[in-house]
N, C-alpha and C. Protein backbone atom coordinates (compact mmCIF):
# COMPACT_ATOMS: atom_id res chain seq x y z
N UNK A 1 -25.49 -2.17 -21.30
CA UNK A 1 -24.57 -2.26 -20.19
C UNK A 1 -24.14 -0.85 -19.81
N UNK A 2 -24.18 -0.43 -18.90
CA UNK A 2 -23.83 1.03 -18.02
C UNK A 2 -23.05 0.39 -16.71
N UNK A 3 -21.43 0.43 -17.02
CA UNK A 3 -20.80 0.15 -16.27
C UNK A 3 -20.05 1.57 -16.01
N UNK A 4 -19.65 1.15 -14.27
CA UNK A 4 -19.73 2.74 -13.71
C UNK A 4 -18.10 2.14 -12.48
N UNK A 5 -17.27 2.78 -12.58
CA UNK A 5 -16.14 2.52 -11.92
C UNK A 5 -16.00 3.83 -10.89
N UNK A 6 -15.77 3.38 -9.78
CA UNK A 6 -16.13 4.53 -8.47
C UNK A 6 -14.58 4.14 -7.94
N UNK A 7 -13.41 4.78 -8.01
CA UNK A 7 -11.81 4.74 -7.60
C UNK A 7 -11.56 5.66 -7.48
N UNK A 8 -10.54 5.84 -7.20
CA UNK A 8 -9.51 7.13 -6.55
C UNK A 8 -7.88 7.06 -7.78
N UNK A 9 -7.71 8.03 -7.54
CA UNK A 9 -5.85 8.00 -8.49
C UNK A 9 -4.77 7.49 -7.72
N UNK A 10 -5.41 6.61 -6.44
CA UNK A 10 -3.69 6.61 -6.03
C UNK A 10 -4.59 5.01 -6.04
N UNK A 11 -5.32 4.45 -6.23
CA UNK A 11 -5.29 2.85 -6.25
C UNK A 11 -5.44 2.19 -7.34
N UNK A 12 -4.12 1.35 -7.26
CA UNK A 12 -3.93 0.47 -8.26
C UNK A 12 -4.72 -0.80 -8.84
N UNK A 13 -5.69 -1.05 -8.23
CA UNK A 13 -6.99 -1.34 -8.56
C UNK A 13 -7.84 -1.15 -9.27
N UNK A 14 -7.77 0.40 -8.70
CA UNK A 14 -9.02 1.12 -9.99
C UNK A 14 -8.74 1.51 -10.65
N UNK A 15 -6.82 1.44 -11.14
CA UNK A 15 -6.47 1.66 -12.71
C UNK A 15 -6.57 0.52 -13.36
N UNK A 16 -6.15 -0.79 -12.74
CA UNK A 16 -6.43 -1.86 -13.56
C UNK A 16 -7.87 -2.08 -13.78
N UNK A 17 -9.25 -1.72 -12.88
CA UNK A 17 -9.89 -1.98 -13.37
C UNK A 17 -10.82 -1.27 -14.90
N UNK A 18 -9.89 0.15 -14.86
CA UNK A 18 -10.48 1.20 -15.96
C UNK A 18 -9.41 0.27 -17.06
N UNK A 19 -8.47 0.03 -17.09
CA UNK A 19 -7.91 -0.79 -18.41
C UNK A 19 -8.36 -2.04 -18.69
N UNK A 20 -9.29 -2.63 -17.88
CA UNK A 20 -9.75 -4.23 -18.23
C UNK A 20 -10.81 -3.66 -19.43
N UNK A 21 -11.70 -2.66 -18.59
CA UNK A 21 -13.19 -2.07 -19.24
C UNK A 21 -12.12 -1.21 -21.23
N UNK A 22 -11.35 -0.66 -20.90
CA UNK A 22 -10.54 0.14 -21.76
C UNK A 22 -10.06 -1.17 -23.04
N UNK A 23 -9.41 -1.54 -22.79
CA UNK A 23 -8.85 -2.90 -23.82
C UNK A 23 -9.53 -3.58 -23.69
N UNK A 24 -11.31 -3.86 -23.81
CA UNK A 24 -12.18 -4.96 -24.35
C UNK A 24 -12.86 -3.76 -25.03
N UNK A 25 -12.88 -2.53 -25.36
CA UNK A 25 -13.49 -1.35 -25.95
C UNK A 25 -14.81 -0.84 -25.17
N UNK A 26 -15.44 -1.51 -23.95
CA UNK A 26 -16.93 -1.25 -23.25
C UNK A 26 -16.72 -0.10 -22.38
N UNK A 27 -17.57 0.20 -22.70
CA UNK A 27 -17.71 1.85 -22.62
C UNK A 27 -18.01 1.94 -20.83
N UNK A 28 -17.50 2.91 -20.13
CA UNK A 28 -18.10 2.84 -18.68
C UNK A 28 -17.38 4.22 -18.63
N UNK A 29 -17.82 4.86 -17.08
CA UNK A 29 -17.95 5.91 -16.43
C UNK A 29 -17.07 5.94 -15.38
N UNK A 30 -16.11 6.75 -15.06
CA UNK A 30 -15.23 6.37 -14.23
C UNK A 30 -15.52 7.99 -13.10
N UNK A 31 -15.45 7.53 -12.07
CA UNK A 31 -16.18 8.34 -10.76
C UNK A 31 -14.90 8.48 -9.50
N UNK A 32 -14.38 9.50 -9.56
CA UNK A 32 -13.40 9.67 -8.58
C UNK A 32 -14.13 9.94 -7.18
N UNK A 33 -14.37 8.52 -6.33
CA UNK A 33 -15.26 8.73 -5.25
C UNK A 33 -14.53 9.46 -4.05
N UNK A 34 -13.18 9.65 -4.41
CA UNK A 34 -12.56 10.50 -2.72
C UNK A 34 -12.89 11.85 -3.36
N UNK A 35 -13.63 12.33 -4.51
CA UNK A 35 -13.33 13.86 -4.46
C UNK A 35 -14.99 14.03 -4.44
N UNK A 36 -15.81 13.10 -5.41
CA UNK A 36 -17.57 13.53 -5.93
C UNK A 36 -18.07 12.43 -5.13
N UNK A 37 -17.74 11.59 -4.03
CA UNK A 37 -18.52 10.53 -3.13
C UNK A 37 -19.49 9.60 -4.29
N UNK A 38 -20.50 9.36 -3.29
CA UNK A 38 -20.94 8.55 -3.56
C UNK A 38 -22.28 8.57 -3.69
N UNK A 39 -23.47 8.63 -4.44
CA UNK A 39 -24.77 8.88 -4.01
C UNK A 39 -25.63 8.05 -3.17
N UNK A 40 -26.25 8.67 -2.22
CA UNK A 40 -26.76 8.01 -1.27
C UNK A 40 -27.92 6.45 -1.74
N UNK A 41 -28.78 6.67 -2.97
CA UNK A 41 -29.68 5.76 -3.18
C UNK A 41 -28.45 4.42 -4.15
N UNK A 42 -27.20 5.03 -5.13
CA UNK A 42 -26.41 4.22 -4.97
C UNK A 42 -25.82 3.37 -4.02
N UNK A 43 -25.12 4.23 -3.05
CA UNK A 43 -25.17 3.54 -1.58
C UNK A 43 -25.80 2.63 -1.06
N UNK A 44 -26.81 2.86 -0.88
CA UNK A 44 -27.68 2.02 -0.63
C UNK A 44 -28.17 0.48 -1.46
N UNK A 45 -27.87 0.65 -2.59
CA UNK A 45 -27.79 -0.27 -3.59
C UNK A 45 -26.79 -1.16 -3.38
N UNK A 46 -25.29 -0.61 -3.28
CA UNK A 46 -24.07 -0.97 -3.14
C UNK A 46 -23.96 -1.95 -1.99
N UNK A 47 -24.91 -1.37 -0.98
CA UNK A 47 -24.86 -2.25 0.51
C UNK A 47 -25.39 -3.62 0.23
N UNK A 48 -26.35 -3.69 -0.68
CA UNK A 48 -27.37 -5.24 -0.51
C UNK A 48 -26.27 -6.07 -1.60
N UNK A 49 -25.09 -5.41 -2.09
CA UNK A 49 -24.18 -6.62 -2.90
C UNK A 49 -23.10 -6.62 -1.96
N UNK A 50 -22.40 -5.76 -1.33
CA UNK A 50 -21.17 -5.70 -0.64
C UNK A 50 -21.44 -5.02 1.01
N UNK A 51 -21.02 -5.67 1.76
CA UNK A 51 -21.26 -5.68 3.28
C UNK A 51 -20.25 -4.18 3.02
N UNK A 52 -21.30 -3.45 4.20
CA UNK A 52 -20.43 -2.49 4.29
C UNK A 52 -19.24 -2.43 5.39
N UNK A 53 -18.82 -3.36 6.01
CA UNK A 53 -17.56 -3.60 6.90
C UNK A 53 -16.34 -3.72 5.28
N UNK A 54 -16.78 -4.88 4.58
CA UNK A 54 -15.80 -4.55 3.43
C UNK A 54 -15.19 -3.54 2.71
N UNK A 55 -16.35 -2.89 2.60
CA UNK A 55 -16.29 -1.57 1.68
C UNK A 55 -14.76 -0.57 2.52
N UNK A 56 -14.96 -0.37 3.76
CA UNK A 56 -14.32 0.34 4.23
C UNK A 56 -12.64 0.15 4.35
N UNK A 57 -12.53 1.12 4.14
CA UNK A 57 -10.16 0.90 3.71
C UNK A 57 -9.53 1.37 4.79
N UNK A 58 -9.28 0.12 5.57
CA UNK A 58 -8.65 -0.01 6.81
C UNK A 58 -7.25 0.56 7.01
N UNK A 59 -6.69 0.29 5.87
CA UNK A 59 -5.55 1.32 5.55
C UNK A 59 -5.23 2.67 5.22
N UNK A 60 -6.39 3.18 5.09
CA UNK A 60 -6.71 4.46 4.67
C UNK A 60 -6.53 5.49 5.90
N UNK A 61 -5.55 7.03 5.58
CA UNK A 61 -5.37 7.92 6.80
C UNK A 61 -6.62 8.19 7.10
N UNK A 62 -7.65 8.61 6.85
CA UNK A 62 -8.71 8.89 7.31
C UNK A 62 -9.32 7.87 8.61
N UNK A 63 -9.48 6.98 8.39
CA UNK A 63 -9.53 5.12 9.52
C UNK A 63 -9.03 5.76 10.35
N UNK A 64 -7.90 6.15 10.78
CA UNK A 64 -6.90 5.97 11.99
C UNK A 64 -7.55 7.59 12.09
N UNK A 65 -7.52 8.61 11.39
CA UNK A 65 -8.12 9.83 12.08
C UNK A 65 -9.62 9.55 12.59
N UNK A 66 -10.22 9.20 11.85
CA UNK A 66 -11.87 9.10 12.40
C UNK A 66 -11.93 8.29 13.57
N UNK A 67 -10.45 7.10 13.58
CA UNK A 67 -10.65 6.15 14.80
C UNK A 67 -11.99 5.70 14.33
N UNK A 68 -11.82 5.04 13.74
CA UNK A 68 -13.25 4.02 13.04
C UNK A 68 -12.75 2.40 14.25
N UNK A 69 -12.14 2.15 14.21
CA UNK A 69 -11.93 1.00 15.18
C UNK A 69 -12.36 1.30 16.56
N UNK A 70 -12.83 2.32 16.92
CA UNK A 70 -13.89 2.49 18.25
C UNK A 70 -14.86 2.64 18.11
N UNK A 71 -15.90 3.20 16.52
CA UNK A 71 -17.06 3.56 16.23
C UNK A 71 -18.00 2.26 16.56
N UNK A 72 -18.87 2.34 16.96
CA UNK A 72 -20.03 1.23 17.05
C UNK A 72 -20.57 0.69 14.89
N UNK A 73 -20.73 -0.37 15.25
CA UNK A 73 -21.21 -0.52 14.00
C UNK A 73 -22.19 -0.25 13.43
N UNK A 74 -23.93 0.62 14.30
CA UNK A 74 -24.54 1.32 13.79
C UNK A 74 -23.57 2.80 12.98
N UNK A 75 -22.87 3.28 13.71
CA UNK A 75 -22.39 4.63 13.14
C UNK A 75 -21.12 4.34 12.18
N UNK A 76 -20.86 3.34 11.69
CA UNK A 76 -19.24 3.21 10.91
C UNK A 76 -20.00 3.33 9.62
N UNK A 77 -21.46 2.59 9.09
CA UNK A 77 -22.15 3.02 7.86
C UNK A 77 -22.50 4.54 7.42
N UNK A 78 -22.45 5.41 8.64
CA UNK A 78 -22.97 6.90 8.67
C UNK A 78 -21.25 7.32 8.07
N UNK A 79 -20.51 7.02 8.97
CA UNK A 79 -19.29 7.86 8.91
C UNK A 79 -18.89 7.39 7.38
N UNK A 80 -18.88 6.25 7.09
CA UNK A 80 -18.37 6.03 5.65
C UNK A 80 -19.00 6.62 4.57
N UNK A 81 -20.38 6.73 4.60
CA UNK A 81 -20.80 7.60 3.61
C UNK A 81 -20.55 8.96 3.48
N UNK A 82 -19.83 9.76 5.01
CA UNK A 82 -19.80 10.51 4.91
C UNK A 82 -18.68 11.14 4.68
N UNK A 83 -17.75 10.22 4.87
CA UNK A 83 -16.31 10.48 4.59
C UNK A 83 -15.74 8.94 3.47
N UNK A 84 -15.79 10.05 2.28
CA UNK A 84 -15.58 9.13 0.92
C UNK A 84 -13.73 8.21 0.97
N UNK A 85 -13.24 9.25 1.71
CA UNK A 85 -11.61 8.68 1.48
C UNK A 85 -11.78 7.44 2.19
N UNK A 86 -12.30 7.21 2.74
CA UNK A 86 -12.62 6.08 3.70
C UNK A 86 -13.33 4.20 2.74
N UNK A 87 -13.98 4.60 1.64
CA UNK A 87 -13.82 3.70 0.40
C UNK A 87 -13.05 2.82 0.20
N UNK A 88 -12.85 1.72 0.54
CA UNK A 88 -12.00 1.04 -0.77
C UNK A 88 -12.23 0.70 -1.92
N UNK A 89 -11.64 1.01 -2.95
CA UNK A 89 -11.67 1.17 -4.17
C UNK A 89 -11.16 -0.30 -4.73
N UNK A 90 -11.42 -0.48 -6.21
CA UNK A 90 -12.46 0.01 -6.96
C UNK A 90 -13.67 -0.60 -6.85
N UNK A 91 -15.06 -0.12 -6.71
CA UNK A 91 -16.12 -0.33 -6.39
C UNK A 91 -17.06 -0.21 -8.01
N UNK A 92 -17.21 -1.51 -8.76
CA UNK A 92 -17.81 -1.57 -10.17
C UNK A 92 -18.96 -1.72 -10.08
N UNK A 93 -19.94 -1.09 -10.71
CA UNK A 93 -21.54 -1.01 -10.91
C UNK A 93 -21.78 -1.64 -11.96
N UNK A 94 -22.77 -2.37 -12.41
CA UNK A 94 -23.41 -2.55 -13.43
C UNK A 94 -24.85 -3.13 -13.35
N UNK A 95 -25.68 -1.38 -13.46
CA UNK A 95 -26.92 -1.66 -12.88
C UNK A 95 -27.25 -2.05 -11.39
N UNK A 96 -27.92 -2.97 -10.94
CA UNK A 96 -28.16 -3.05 -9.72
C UNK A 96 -26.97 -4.09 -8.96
N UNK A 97 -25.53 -4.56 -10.03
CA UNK A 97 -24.70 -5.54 -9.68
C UNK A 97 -23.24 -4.71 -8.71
N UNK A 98 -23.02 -5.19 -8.09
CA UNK A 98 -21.43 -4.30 -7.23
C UNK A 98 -20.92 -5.31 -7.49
N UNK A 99 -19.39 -5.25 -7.82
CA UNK A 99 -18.14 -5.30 -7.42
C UNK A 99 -17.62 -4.87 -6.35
N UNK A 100 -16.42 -5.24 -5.37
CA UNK A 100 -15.45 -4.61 -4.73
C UNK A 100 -13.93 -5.46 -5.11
N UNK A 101 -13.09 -4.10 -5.51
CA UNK A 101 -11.61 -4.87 -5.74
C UNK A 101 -11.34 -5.33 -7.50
N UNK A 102 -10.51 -5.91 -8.25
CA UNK A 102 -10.57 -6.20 -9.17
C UNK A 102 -10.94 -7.75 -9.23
N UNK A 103 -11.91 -7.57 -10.29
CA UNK A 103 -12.96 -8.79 -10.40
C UNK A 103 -13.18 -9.50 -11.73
N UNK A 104 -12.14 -9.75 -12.15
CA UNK A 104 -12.52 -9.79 -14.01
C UNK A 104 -13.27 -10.98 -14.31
N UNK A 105 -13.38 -12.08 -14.05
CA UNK A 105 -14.23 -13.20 -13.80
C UNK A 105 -15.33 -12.74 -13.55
N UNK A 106 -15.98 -12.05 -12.59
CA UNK A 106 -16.99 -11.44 -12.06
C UNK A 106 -17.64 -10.94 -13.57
N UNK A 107 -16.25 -9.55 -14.43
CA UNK A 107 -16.82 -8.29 -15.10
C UNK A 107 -17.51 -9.35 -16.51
N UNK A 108 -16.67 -10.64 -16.89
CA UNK A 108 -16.78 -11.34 -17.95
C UNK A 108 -18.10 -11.54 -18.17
N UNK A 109 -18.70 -12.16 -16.79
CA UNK A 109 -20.01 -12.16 -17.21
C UNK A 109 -21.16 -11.35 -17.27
N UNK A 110 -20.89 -10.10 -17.06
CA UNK A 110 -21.51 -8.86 -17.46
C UNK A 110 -21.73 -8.60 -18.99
N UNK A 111 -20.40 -9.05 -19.57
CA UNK A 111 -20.21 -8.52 -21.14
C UNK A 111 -20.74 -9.47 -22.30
């Protein structure tokens, strides 16, 4: 199991989801995606489990600066990869599996 947690420090999400992985002892990788993004062939992986309209954090200052609510939906997949703050977090890997959000039902049957 190579579980891989992609969050930020200000969502409370992706601290609960590093303490679910933390207090069952399974070892995973925790990836601050607003500062080191995201890798593109990950990305791409990430898309065929989680629509990328989801992925994106509507609440996030970046949204309202990029004005993502006028972008066409060919270009909102470009801009999100390219602007990480734009993520919603927490986004869990395991292998070719995504998460979005806290999922512990989901993580159970991983372990």
């Amino acid at each position: 199991m190579n579980i891989q947690i992609y969050g930020s420090k200000k969502s409370f999400d992706a601290k609960k989801a590093e303490r679910y992985f933390k207090e069952r002892k399974i070892s995973y990788q925790y990836i601050d995606i607003h500062e080191f993004g995201m890798g593109k062939s990950v990305f791409e992986s990430a898309k065929r489990c989680i629509p990328v309209e989801d992925m994106i954090d509507r609440k996030a200052k970046a949204y309202q600066t990029l004005f993502m609510d006028y972008i066409d939906e060919g270009k909102r997949e470009g801009t999100l990869f390219e602007n990480p703050s734009l993520f919603l977090t927490p986004i869990v890997r395991n292998g070719k599996d995504f998460t979005l959000g806290y999922c512990p039902d989901i993580w159970k049957e991983w372990t």
